[in-house]
Protein backbone atom coordinates (compact mmCIF):
# COMPACT_ATOMS: atom_id res chain seq x y z
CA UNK A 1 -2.58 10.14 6.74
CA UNK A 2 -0.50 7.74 8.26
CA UNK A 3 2.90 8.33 9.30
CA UNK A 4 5.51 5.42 9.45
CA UNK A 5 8.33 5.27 12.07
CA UNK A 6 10.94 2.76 12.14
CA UNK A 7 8.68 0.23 14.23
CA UNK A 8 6.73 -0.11 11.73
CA UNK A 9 8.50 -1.49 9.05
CA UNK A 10 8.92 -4.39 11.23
CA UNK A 11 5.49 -5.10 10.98
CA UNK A 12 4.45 -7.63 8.72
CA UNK A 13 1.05 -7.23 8.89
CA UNK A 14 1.08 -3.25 7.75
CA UNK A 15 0.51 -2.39 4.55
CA UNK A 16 1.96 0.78 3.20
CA UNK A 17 0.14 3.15 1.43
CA UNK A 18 2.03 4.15 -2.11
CA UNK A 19 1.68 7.30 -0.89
CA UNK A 20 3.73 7.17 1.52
CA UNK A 21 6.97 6.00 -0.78
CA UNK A 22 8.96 8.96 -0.01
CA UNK A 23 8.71 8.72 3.56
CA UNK A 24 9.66 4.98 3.32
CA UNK A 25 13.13 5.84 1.53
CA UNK A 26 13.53 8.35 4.10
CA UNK A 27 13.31 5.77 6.43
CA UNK A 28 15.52 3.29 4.65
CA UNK A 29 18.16 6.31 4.27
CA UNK A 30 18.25 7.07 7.59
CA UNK A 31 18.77 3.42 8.40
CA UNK A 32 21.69 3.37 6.16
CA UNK A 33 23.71 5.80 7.57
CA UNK A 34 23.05 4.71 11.36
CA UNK A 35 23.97 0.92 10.57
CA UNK A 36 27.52 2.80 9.34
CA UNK A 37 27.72 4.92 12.58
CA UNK A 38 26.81 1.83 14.68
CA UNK A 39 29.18 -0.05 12.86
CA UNK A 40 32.43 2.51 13.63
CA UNK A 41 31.62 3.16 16.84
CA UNK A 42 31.61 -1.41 17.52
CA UNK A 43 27.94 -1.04 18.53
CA UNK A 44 27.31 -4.69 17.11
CA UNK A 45 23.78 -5.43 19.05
CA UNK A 46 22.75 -2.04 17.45
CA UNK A 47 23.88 -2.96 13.60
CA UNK A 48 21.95 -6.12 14.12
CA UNK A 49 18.67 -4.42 15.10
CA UNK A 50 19.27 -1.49 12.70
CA UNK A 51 19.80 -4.66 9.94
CA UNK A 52 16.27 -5.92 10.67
CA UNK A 53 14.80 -2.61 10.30
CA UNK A 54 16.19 -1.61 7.23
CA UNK A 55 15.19 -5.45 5.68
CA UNK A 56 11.56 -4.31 6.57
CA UNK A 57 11.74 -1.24 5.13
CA UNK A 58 13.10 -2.27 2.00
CA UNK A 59 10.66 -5.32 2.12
CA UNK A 60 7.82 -2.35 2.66
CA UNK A 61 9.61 -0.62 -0.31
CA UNK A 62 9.12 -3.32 -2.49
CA UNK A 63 5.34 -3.58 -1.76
CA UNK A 64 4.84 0.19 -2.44
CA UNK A 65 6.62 -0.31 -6.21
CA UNK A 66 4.60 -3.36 -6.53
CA UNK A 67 1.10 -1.82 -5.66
CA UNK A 68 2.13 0.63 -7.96
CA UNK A 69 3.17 -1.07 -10.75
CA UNK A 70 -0.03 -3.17 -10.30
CA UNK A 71 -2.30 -0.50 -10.45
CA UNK A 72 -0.30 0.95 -13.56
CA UNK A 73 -1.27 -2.02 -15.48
CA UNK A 74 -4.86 -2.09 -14.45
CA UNK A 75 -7.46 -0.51 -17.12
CA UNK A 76 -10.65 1.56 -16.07
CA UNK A 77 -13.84 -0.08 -17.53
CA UNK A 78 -15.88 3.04 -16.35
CA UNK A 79 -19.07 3.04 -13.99
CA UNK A 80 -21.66 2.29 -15.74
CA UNK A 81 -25.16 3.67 -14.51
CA UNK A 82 -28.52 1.96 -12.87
CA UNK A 83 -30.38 3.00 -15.68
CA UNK A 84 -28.06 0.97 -18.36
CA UNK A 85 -28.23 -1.84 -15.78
CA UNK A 86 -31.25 -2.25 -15.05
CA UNK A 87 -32.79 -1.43 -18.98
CA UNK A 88 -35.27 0.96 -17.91
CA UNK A 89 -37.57 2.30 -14.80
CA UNK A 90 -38.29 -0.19 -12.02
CA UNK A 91 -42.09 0.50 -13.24
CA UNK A 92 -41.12 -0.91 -16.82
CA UNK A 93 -39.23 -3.77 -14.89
CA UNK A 94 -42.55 -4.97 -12.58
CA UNK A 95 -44.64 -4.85 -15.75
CA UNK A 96 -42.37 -7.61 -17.28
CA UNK A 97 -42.60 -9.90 -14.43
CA UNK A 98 -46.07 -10.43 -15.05
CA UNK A 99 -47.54 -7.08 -13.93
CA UNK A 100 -46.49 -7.64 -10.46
CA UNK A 101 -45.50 -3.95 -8.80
């Protein structure tokens, strides 16, 4: 299992796992309340960074509800088996080829 930090929601090239939703909104929380603590204390260079974080990790957000909306929607067809695909034994399938084994 994969934890995120606050790095990585920067990253456009990760891919969150739905899994790991609640740990994103953590995140994002978190976020939240230090842009407001940056912001009373004048830290401007610090709400600015804290900004670009918290657009990743609502960005990563929005991927997570996406993936699983998407795989909400999707419908199971089932496995089928080697002996439904292939319509027999692999004996029975040489013999139909022209006896070739």
């Amino acid at each position: 299992m994969v934890w995120f930090r606050e790095a990585c929601v920067r990253c456009s090239l990760l891919r969150p796992d739905p899994a790991q939703r609640a740990r994103l909104v953590d995140i994002r929380d978190n976020l939240i309340a230090r842009i407001a603590e940056a912001q009373r204390e004048g830290w401007l260079g610090e709400v600015e960074g804290l900004r670009v974080s918290l657009a990743g990790a609502e960005d990563k957000l929005a991927q997570v509800d996406a993936a699983i909306q998407q795989h909400a929607r999707t419908t199971n067809l089932g496995m089928p088996t080697f002996t439904k695909l292939a319509g027999g034994t692999t004996t029975e399938l040489g013999q139909s080829r022209g006896g070739q084994q």
